[in-house]
C-alpha atoms as a PDB file:
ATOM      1  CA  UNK A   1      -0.885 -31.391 -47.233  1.00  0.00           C
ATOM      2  CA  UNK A   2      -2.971 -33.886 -49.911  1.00  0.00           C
ATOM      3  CA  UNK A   3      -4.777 -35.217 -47.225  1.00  0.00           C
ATOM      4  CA  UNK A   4      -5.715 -31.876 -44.945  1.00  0.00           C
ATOM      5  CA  UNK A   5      -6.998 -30.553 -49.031  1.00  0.00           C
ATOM      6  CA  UNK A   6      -9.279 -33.848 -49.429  1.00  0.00           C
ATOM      7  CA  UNK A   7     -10.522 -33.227 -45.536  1.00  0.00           C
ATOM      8  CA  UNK A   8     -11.683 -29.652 -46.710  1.00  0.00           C
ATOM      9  CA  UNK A   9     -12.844 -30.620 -50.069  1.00  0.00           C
ATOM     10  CA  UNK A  10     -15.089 -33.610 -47.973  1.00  0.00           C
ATOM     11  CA  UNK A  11     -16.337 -30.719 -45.668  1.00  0.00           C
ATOM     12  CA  UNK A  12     -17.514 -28.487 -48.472  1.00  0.00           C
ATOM     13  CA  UNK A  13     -19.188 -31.446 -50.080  1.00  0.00           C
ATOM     14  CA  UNK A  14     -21.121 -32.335 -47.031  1.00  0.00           C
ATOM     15  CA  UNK A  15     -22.376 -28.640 -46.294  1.00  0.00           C
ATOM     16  CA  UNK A  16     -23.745 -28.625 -50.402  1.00  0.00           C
ATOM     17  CA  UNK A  17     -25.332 -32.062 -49.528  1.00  0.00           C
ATOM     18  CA  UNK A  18     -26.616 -30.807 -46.559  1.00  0.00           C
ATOM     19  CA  UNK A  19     -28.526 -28.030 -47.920  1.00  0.00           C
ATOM     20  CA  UNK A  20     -29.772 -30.547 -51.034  1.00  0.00           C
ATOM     21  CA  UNK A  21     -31.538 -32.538 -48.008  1.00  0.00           C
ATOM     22  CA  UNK A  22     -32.720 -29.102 -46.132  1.00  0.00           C
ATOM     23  CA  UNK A  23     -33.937 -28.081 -49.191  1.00  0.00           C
ATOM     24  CA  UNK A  24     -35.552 -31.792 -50.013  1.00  0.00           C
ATOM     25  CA  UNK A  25     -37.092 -32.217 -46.542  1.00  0.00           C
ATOM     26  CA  UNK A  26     -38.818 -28.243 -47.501  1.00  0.00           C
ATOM     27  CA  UNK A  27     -40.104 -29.851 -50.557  1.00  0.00           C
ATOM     28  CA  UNK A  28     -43.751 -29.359 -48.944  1.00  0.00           C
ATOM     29  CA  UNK A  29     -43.111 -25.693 -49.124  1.00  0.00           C
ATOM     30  CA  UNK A  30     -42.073 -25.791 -52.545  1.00  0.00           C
ATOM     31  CA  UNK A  31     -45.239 -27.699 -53.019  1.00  0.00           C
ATOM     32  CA  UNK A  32     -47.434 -24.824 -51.480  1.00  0.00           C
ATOM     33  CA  UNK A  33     -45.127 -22.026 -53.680  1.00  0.00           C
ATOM     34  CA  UNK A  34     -45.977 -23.853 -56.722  1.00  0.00           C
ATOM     35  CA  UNK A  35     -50.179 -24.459 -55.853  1.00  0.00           C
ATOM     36  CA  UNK A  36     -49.785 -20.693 -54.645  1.00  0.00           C
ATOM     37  CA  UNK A  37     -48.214 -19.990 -58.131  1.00  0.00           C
ATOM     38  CA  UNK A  38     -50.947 -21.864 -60.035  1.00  0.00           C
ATOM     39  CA  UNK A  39     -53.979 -20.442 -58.308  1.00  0.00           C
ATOM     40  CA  UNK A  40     -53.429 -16.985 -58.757  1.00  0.00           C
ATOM     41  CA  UNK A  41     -52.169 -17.208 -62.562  1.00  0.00           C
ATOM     42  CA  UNK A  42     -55.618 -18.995 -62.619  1.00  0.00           C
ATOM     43  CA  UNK A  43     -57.507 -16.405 -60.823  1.00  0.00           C
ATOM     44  CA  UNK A  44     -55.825 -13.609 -63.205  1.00  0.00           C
ATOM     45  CA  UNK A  45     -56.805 -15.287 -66.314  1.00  0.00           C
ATOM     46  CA  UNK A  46     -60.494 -15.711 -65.301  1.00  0.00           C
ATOM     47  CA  UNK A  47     -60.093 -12.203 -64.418  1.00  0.00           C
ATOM     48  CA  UNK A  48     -58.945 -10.923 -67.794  1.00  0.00           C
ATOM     49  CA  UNK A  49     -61.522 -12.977 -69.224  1.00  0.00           C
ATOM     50  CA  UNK A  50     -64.282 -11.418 -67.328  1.00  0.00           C
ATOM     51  CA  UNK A  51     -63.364  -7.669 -68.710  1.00  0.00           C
END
């Protein structure tokens, strides 16, 4: 029974490192969210400044 556990525990620990690397190998989008982000908390604050 100890060792069918461990096999399960192993396969839920691969699936959460799994998505850590899909998430890692997005990291480019995450990237884009972020410049995204940036640029239009920029844009508001010129915009605000303007009035």
């Amino acid at each position: 029974m100890k060792v069918v556990l461990g096999g399960k525990n192993l396969l839920i620990g691969g699936k959460r490192m799994g998505l850590l690397t899909f998430l890692l190998k997005r990291k480019w989008i995450v990237g884009l969210l972020a410049v995204f982000i940036v640029i239009i908390g920029l844009f508001a604050t010129t915009r605000l400044d303007q009035e």
